[in-house]
C-alpha atoms as a PDB file:
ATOM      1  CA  UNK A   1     110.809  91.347 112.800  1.00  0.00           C
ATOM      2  CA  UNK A   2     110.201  91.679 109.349  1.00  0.00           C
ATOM      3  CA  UNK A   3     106.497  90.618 107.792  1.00  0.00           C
ATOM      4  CA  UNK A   4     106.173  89.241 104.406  1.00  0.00           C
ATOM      5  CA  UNK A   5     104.952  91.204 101.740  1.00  0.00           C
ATOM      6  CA  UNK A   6     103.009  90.414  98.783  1.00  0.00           C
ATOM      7  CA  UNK A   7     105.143  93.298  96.397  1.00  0.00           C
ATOM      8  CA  UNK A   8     108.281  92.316  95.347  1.00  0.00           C
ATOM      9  CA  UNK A   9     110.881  94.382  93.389  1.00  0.00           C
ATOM     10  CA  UNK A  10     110.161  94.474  89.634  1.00  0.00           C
ATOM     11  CA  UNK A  11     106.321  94.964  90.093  1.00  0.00           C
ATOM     12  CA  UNK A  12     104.230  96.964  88.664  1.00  0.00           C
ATOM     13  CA  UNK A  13     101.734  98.937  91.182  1.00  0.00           C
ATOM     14  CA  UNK A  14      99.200 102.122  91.029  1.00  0.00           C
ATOM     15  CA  UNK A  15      99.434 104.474  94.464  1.00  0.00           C
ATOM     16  CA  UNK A  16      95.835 104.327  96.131  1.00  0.00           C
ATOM     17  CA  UNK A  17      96.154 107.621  98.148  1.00  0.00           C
ATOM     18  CA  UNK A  18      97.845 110.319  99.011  1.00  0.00           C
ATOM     19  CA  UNK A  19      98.942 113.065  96.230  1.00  0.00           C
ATOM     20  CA  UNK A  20     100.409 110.673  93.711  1.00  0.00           C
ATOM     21  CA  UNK A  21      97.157 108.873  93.802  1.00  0.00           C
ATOM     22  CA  UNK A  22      96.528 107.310  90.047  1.00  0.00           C
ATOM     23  CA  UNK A  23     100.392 107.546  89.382  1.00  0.00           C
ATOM     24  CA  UNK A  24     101.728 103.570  88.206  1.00  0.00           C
ATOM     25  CA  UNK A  25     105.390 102.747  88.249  1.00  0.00           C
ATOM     26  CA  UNK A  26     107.674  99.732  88.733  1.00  0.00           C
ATOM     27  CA  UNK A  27     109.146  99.238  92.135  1.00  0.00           C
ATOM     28  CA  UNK A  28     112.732  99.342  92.509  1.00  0.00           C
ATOM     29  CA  UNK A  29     113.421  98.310  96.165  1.00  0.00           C
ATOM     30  CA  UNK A  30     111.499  96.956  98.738  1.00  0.00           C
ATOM     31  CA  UNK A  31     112.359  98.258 103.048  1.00  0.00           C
ATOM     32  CA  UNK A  32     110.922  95.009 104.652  1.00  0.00           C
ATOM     33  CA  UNK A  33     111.619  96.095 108.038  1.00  0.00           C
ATOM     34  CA  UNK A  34     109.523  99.670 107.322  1.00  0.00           C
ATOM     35  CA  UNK A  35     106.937  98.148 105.548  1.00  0.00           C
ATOM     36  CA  UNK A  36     108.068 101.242 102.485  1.00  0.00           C
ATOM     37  CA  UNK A  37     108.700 101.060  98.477  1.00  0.00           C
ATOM     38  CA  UNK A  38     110.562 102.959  96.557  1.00  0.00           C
ATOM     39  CA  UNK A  39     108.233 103.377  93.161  1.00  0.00           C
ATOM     40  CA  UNK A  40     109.588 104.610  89.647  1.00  0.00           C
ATOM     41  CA  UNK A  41     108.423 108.239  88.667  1.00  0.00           C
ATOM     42  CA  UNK A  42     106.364 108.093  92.610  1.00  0.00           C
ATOM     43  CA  UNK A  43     106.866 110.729  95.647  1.00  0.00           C
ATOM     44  CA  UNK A  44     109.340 112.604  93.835  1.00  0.00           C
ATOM     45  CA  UNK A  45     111.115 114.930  96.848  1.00  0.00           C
ATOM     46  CA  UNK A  46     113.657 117.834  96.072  1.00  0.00           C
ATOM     47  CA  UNK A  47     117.069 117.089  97.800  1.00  0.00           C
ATOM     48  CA  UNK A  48     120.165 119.264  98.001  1.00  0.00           C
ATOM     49  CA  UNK A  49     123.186 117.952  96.991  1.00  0.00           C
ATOM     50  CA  UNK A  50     126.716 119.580  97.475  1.00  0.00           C
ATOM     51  CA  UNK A  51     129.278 119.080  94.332  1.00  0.00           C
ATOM     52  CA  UNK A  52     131.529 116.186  94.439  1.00  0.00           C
ATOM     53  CA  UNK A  53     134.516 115.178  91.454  1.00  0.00           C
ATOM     54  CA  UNK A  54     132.165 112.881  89.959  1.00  0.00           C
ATOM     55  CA  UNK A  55     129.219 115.807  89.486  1.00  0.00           C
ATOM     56  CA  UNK A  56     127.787 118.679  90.110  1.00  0.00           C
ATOM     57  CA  UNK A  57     126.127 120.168  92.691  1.00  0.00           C
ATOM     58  CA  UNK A  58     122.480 122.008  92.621  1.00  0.00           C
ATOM     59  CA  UNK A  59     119.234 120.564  93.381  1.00  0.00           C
ATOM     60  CA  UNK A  60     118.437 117.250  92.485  1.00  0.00           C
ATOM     61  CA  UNK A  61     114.664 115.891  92.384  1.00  0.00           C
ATOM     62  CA  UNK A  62     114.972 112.119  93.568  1.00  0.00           C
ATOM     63  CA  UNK A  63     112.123 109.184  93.900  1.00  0.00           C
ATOM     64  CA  UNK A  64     111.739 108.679  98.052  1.00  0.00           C
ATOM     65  CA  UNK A  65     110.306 105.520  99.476  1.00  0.00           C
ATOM     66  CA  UNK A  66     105.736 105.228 100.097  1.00  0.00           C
ATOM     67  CA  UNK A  67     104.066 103.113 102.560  1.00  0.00           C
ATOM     68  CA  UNK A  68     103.145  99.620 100.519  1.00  0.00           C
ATOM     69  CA  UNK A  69      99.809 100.172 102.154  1.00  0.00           C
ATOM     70  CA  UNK A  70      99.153 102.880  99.863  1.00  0.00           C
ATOM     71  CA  UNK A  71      99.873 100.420  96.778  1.00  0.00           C
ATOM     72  CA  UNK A  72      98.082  98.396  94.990  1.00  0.00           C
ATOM     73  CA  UNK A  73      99.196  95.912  91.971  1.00  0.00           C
ATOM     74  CA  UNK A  74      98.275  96.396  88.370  1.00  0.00           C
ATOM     75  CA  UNK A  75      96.569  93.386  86.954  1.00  0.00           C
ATOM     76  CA  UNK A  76      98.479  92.167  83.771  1.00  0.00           C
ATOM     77  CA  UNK A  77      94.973  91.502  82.178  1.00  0.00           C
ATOM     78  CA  UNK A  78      92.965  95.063  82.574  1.00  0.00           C
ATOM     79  CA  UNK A  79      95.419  97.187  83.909  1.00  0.00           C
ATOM     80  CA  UNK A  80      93.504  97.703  87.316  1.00  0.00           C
ATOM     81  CA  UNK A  81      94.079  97.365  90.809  1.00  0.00           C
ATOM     82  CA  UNK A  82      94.201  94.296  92.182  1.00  0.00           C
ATOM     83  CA  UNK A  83      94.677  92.264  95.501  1.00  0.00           C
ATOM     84  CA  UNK A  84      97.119  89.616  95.421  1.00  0.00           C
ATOM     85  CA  UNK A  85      96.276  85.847  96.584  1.00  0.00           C
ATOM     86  CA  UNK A  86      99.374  82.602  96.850  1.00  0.00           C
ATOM     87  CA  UNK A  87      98.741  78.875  95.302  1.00  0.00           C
ATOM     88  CA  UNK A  88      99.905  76.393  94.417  1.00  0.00           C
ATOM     89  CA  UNK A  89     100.498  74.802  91.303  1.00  0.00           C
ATOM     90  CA  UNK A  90     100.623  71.088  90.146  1.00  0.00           C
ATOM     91  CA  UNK A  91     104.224  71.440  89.929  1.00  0.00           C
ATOM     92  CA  UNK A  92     104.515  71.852  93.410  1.00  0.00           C
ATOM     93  CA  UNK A  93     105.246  75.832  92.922  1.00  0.00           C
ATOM     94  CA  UNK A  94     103.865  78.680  95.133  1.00  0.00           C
ATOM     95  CA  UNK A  95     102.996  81.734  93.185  1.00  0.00           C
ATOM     96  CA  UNK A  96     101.797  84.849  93.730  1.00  0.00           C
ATOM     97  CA  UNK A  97      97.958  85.393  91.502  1.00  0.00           C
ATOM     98  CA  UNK A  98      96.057  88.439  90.635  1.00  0.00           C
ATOM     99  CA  UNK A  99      92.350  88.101  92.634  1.00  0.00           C
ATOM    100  CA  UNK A 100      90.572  90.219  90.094  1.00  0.00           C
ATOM    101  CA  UNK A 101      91.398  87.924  86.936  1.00  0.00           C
ATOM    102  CA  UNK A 102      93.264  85.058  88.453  1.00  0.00           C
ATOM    103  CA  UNK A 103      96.056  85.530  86.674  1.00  0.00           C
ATOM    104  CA  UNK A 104      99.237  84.449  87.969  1.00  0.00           C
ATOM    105  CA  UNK A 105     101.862  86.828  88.593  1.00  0.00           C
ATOM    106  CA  UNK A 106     104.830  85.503  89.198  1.00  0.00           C
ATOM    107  CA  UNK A 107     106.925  83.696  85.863  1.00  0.00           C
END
C-alpha cells in the first residue's frame, strides 16, 4: 500500500545526503508506492539513447528519481530546511505548515 507523504509535486526541497547534498530544486513527480522523487537539476544519471525520427541519438544526461527520505523542504521564510506539520484552519481547511517558521505551505 501506498503511505502518505508530506512532498507533493511543485515543491521546493534541499537533498540532505548523499552526493547532491546542498543541491535545491522543484519536484516534478512524486512514486508513492517507492517512497522516490524525481527533483529538478538532482541525481543527474547519463543514459544512452538510440536515434529515433523525432531526434537524435548520443548520450543524454537525464534527472533520475531520490529517496524522499533524503529531502527536506525549503522554508518560504529563510530558505532552510524544514519539517513539515498538517492543521487546520478556521475555514475548515487542512494544510500542510512549515515547523521552523509556521508558515503555511500550501495556497
Amino acid at each position: 500500500m501506498a503511505t502518505k507523504l508530506k512532498i507533493r509535486k511543485g515543491d521546493r526541497v534541499v537533498v540532505t545526503t548523499g552526493r547532491d547534498k546542498g543541491k535545491t530544486g522543484e519536484v516534478l513527480r512524486i512514486l508513492r508506492k517507492q517512497n522516490r522523487a524525481l527533483v529538478q537539476g538532482v541525481n543527474m544519471v547519463k543514459r544512452h539513447q538510440r536515434p529515433t525520427q523525432a531526434s537524435g541519438g548520443g548520450i543524454v544526461e537525464k534527472e533520475s528519481t531520490i529517496h524522499i527520505s533524503n529531502l527536506a523542504h525549503i522554508d518560504p521564510k529563510d530558505q532552510k530546511p524544514t519539517r513539515i506539520g498538517f492543521k487546520v484552519l478556521d475555514d475548515g481547511r487542512k494544510v500542510r505548515f512549515a515547523k521552523r517558521s509556521g508558515e503555511i505551505i500550501d495556497k
